[in-house]
N, C-alpha and C. Protein backbone atom coordinates (compact mmCIF):
# COMPACT_ATOMS: atom_id res chain seq x y z
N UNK A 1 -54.49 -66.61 -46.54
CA UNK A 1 -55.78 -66.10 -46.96
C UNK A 1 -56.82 -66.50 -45.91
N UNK A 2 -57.53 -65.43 -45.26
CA UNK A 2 -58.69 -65.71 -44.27
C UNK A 2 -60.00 -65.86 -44.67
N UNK A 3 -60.71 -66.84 -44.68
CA UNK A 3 -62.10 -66.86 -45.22
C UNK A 3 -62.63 -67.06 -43.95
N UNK A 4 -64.15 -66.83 -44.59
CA UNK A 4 -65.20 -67.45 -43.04
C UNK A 4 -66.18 -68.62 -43.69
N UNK A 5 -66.26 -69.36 -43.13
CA UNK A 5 -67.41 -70.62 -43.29
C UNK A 5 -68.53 -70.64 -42.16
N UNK A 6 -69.47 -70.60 -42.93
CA UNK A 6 -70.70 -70.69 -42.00
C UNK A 6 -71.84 -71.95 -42.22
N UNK A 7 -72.60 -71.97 -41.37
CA UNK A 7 -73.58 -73.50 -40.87
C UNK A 7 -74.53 -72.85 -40.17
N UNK A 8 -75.82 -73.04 -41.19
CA UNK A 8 -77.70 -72.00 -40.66
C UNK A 8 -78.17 -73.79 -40.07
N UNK A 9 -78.51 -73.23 -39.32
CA UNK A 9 -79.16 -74.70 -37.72
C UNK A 9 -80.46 -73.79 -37.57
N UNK A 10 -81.00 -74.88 -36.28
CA UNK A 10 -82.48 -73.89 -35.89
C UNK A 10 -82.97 -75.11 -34.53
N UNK A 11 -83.29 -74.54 -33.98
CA UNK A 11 -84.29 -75.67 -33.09
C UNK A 11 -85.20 -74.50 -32.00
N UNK A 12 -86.25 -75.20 -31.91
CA UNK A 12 -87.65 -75.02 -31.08
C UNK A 12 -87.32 -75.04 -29.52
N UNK A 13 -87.40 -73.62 -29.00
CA UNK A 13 -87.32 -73.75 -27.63
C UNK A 13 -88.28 -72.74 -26.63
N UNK A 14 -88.91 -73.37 -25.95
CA UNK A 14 -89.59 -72.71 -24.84
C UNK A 14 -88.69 -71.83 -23.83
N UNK A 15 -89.06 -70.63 -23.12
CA UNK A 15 -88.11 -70.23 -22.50
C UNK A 15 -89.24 -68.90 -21.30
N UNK A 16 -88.58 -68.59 -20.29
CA UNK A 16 -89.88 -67.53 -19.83
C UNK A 16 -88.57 -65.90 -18.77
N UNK A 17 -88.60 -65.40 -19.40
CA UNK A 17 -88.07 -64.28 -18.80
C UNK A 17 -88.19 -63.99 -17.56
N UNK A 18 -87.32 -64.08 -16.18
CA UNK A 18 -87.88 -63.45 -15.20
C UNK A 18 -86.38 -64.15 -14.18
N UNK A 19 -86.76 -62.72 -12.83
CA UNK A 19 -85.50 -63.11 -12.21
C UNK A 19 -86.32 -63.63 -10.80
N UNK A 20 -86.23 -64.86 -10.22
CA UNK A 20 -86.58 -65.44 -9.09
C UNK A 20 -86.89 -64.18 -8.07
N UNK A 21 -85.48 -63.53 -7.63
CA UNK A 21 -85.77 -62.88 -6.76
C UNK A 21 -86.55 -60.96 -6.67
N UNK A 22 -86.98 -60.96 -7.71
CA UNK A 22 -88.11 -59.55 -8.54
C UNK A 22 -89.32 -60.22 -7.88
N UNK A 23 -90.68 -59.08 -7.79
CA UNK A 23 -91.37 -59.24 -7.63
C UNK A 23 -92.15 -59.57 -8.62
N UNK A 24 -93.46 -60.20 -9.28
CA UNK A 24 -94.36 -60.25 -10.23
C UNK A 24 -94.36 -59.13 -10.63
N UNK A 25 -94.46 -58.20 -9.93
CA UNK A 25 -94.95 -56.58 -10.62
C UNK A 25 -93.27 -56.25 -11.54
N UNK A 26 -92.31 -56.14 -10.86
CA UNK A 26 -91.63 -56.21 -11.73
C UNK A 26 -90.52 -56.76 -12.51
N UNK A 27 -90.83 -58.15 -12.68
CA UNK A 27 -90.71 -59.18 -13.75
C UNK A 27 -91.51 -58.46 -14.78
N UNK A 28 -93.00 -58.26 -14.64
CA UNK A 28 -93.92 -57.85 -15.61
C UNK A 28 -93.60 -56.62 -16.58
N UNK A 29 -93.29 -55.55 -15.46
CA UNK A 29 -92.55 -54.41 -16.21
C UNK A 29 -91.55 -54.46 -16.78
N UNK A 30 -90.16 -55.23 -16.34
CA UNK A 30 -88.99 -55.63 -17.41
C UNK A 30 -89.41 -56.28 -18.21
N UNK A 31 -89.71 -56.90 -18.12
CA UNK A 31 -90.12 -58.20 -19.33
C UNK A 31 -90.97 -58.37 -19.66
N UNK A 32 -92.18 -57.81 -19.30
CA UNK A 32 -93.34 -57.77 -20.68
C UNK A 32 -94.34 -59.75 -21.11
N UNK A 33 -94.31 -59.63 -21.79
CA UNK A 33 -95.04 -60.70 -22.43
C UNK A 33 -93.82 -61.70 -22.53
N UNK A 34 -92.37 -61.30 -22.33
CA UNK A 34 -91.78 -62.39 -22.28
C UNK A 34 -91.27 -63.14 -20.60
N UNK A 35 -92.21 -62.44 -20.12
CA UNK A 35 -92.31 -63.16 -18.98
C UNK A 35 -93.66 -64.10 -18.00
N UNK A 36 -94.27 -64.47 -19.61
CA UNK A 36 -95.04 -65.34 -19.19
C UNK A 36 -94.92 -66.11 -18.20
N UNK A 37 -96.17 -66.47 -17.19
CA UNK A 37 -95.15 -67.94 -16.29
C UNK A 37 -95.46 -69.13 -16.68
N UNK A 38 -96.18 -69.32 -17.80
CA UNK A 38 -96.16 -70.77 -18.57
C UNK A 38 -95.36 -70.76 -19.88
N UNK A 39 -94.60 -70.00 -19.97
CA UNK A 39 -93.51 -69.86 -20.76
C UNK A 39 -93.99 -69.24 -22.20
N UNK A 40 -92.95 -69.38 -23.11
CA UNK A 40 -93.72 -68.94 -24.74
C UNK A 40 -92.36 -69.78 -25.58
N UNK A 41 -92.94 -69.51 -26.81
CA UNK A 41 -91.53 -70.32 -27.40
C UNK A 41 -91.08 -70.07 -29.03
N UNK A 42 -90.16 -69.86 -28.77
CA UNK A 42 -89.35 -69.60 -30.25
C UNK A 42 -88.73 -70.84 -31.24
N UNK A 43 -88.75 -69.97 -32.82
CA UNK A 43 -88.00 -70.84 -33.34
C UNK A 43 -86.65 -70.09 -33.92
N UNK A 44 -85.72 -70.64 -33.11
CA UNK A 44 -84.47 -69.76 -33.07
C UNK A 44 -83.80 -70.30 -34.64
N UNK A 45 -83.62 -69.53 -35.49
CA UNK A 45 -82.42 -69.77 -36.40
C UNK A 45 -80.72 -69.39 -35.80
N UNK A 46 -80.07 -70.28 -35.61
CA UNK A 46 -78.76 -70.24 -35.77
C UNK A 46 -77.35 -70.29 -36.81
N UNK A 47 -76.45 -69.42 -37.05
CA UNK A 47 -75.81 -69.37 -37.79
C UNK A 47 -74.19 -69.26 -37.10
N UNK A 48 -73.48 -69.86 -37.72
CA UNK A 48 -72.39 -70.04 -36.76
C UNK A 48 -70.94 -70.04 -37.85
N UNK A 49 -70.28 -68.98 -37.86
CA UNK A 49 -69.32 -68.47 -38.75
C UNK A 49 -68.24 -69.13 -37.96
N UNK A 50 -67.47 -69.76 -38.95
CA UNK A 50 -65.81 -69.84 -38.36
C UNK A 50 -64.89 -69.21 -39.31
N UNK A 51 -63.79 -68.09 -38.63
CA UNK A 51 -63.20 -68.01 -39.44
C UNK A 51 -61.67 -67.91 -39.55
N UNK A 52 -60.78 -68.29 -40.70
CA UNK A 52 -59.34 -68.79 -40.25
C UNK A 52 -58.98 -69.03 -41.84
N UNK A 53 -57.43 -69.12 -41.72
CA UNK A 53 -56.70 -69.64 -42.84
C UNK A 53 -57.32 -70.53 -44.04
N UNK A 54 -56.90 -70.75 -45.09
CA UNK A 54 -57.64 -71.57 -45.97
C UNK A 54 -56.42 -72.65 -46.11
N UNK A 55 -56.68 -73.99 -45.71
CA UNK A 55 -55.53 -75.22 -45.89
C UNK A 55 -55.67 -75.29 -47.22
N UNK A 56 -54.34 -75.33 -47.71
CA UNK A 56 -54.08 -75.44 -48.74
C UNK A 56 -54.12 -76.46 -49.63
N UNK A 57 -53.83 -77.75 -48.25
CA UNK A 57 -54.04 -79.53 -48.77
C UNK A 57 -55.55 -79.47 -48.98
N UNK A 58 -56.36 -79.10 -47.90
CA UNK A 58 -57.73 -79.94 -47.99
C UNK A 58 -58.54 -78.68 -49.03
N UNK A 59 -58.66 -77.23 -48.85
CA UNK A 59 -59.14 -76.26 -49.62
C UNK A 59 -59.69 -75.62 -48.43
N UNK A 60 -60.15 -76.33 -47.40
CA UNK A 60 -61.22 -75.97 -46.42
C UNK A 60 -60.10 -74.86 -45.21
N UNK A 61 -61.43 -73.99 -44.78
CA UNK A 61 -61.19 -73.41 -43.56
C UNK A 61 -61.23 -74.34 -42.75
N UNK A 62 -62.60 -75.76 -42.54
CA UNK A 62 -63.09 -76.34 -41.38
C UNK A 62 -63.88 -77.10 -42.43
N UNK A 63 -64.19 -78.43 -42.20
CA UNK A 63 -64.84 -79.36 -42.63
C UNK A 63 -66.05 -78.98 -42.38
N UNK A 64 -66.77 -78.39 -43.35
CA UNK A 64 -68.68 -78.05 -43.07
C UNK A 64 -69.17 -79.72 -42.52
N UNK A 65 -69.10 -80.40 -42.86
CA UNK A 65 -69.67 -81.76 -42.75
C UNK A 65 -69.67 -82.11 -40.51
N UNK A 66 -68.52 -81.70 -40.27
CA UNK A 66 -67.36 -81.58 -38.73
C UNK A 66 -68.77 -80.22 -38.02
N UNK A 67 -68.26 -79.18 -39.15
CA UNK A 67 -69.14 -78.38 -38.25
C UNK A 67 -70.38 -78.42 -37.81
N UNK A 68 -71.66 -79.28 -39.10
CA UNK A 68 -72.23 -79.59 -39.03
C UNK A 68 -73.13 -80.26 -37.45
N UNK A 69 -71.81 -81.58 -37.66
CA UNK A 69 -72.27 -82.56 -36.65
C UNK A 69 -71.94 -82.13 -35.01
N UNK A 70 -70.97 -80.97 -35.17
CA UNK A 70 -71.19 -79.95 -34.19
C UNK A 70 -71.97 -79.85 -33.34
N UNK A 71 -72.76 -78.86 -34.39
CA UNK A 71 -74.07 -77.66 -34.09
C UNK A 71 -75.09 -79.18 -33.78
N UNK A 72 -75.24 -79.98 -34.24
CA UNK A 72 -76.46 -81.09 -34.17
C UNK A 72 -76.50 -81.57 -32.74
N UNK A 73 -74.70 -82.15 -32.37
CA UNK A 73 -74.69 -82.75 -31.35
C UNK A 73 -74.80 -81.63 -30.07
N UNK A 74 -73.91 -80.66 -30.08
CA UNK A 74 -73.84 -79.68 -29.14
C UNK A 74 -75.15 -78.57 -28.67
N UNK A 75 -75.87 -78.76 -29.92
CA UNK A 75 -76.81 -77.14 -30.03
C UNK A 75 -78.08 -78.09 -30.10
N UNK A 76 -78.31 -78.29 -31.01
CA UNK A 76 -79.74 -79.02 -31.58
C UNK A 76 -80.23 -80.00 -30.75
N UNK A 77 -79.33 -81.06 -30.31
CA UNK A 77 -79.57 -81.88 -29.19
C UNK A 77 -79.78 -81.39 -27.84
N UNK A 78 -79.42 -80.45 -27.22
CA UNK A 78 -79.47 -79.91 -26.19
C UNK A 78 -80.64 -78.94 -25.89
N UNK A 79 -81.23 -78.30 -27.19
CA UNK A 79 -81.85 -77.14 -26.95
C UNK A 79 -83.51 -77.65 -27.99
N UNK A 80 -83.17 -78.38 -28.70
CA UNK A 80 -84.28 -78.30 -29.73
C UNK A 80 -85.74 -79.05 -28.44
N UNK A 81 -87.09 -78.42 -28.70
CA UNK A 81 -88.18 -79.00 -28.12
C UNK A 81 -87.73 -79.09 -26.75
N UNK A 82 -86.85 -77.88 -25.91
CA UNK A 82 -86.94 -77.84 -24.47
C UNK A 82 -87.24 -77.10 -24.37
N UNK A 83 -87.70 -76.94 -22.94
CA UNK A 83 -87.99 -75.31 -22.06
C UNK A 83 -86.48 -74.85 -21.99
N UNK A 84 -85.96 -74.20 -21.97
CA UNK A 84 -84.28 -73.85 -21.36
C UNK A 84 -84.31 -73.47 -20.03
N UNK A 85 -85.40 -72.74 -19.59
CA UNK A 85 -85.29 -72.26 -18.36
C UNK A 85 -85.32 -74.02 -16.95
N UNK A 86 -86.21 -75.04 -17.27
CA UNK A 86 -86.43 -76.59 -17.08
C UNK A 86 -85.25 -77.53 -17.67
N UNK A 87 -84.94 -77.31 -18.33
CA UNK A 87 -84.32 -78.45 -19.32
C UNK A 87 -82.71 -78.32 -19.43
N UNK A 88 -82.17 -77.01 -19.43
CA UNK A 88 -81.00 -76.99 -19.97
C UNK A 88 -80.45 -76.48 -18.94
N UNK A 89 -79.32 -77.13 -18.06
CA UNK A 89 -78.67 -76.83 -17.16
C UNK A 89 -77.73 -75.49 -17.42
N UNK A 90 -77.61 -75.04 -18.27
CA UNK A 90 -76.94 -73.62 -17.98
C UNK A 90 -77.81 -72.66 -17.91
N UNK A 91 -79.04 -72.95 -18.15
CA UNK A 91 -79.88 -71.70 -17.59
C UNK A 91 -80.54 -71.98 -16.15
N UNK A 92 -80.22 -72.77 -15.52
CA UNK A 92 -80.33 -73.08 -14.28
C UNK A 92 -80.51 -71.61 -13.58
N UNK A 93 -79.82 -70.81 -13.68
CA UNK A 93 -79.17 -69.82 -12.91
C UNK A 93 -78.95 -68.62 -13.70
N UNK A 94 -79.43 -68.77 -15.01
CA UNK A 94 -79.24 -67.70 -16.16
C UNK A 94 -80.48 -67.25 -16.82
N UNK A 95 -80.60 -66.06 -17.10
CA UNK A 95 -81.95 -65.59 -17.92
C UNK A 95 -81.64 -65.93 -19.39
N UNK A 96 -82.54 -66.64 -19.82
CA UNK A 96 -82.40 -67.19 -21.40
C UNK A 96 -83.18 -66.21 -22.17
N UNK A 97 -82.30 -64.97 -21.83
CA UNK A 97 -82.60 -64.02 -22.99
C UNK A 97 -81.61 -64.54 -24.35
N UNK A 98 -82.12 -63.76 -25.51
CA UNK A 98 -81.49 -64.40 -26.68
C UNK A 98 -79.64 -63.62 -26.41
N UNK A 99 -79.39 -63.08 -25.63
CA UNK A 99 -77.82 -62.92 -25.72
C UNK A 99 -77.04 -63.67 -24.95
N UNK A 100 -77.88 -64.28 -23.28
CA UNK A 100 -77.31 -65.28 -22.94
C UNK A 100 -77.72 -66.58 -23.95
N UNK A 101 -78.12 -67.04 -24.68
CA UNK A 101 -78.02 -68.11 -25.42
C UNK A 101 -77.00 -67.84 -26.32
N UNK A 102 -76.80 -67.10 -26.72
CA UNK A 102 -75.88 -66.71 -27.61
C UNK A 102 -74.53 -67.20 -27.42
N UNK A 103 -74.00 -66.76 -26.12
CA UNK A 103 -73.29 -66.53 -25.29
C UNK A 103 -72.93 -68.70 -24.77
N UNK A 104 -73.97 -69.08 -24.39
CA UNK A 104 -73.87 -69.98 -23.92
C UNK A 104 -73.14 -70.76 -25.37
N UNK A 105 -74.10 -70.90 -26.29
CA UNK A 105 -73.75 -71.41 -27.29
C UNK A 105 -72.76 -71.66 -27.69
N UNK A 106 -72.13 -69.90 -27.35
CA UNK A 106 -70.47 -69.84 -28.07
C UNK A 106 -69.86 -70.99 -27.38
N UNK A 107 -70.09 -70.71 -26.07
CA UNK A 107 -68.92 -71.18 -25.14
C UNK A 107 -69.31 -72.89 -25.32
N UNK A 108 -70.66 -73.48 -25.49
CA UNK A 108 -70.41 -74.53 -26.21
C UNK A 108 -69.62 -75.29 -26.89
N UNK A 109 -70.08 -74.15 -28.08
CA UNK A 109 -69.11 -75.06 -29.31
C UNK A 109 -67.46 -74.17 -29.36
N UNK A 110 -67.04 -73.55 -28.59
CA UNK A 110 -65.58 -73.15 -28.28
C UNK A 110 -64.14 -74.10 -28.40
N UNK A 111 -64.80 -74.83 -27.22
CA UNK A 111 -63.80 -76.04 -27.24
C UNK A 111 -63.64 -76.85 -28.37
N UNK A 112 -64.52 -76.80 -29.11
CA UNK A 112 -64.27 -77.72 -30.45
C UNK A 112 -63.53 -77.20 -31.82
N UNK A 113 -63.72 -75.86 -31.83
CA UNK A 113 -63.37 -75.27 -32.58
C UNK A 113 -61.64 -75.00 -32.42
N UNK A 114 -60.94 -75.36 -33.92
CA UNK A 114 -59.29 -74.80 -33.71
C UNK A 114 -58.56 -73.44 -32.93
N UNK A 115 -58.22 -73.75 -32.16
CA UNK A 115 -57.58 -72.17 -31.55
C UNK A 115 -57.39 -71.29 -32.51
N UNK A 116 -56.51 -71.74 -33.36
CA UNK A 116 -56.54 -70.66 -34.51
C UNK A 116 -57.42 -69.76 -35.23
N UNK A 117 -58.67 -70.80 -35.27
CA UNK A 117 -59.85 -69.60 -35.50
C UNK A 117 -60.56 -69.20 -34.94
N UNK A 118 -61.23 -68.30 -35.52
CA UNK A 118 -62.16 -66.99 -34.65
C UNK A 118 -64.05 -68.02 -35.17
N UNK A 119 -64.54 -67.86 -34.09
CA UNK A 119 -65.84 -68.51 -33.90
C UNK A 119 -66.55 -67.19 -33.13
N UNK A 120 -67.66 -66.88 -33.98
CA UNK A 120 -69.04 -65.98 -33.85
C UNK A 120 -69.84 -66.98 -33.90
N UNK A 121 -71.28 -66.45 -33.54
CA UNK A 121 -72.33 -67.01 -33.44
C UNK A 121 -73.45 -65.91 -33.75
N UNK A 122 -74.38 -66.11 -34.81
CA UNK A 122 -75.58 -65.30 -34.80
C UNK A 122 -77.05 -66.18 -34.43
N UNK A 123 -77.28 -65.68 -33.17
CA UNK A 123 -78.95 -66.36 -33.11
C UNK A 123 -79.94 -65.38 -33.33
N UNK A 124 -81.01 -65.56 -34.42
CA UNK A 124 -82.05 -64.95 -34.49
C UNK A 124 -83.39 -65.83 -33.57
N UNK A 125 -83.89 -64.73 -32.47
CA UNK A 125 -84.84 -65.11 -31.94
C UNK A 125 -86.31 -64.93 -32.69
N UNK A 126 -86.39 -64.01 -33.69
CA UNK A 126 -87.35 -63.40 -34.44
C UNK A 126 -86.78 -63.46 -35.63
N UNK A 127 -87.89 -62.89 -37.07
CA UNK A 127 -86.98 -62.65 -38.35
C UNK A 127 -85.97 -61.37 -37.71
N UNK A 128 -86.62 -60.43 -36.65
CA UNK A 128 -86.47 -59.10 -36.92
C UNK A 128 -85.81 -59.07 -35.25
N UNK A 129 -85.28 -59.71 -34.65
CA UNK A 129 -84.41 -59.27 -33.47
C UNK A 129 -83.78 -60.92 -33.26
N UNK A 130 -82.28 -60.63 -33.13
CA UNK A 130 -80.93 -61.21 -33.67
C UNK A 130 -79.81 -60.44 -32.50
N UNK A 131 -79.19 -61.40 -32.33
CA UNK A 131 -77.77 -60.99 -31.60
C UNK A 131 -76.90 -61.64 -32.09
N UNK A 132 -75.52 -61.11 -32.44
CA UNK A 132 -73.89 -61.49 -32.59
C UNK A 132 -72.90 -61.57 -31.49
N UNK A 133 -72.44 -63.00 -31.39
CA UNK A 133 -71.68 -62.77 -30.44
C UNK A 133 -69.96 -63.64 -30.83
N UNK A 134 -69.42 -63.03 -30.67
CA UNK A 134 -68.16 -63.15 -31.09
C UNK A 134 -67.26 -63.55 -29.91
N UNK A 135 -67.31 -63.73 -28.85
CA UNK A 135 -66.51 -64.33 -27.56
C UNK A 135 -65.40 -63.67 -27.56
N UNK A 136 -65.10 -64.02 -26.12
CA UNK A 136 -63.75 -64.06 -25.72
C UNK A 136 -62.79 -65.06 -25.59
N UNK A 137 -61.59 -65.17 -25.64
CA UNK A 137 -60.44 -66.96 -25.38
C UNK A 137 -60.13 -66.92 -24.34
């Protein structure tokens, strides 16, 4: 029997749209207001589905408590009250649009997660614009 278990997180992050080598003029035109150059900042809700077999000993897909301390140590610690574009070494070199975070995220918490199951990730950057990302192994 396949269930999914999920874990709603959130943390505060500054971030500023733009590619080094674009001109101002068009950074401005792709990106709009999210290419402030003193940045702007969101409060991202995260939701993070695992899904897989139901153990029959414990009841659980995945210890919510496990997944928890996860998302805290891996996500929340890393990202909460930073700039990402300053602060978080994988955007070093990456546009911290909300699908590369997404993306990053997955590949985050990947390794932790059982091979056996399937790990998505939903980040909402807004109530009203959200990306799913479901990875690759």
């Amino acid at each position: 029997m396949r269930l999914t278990i999920s874990r709603k997180a959130h943390f505060n992050a500054a971030h500023r749209l733009f590619r080094k080598e674009w001109s101002d003029e068009k950074n401005q035109r792709i990106f709009g207001k999210c290419n402030n150059p003193n940045y702007h900042g969101h409060n991202y809700e995260l939701i993070v589905h695992v899904t897989g077999e139901l153990d029959e000993e414990t009841g659980f897909v995945m210890d919510l408590k496990e997944l928890s301390d996860l998302i805290k140590q891996e996500i929340e610690e890393a990202f909460d009250h930073k700039n990402l574009n300053l602060d978080v070494p994988e955007f070093a070199d990456l546009i911290p649009t909300a699908e590369n975070i997404a993306i990053v995220i997955w590949r985050k918490l990947r390794p932790f997660i059982p091979k056996d199951k399937d790990l998505e990730v939903v980040l909402y950057e807004t109530a009203r614009n959200f990306v799913s990302y479901k990875g690759t192994v």
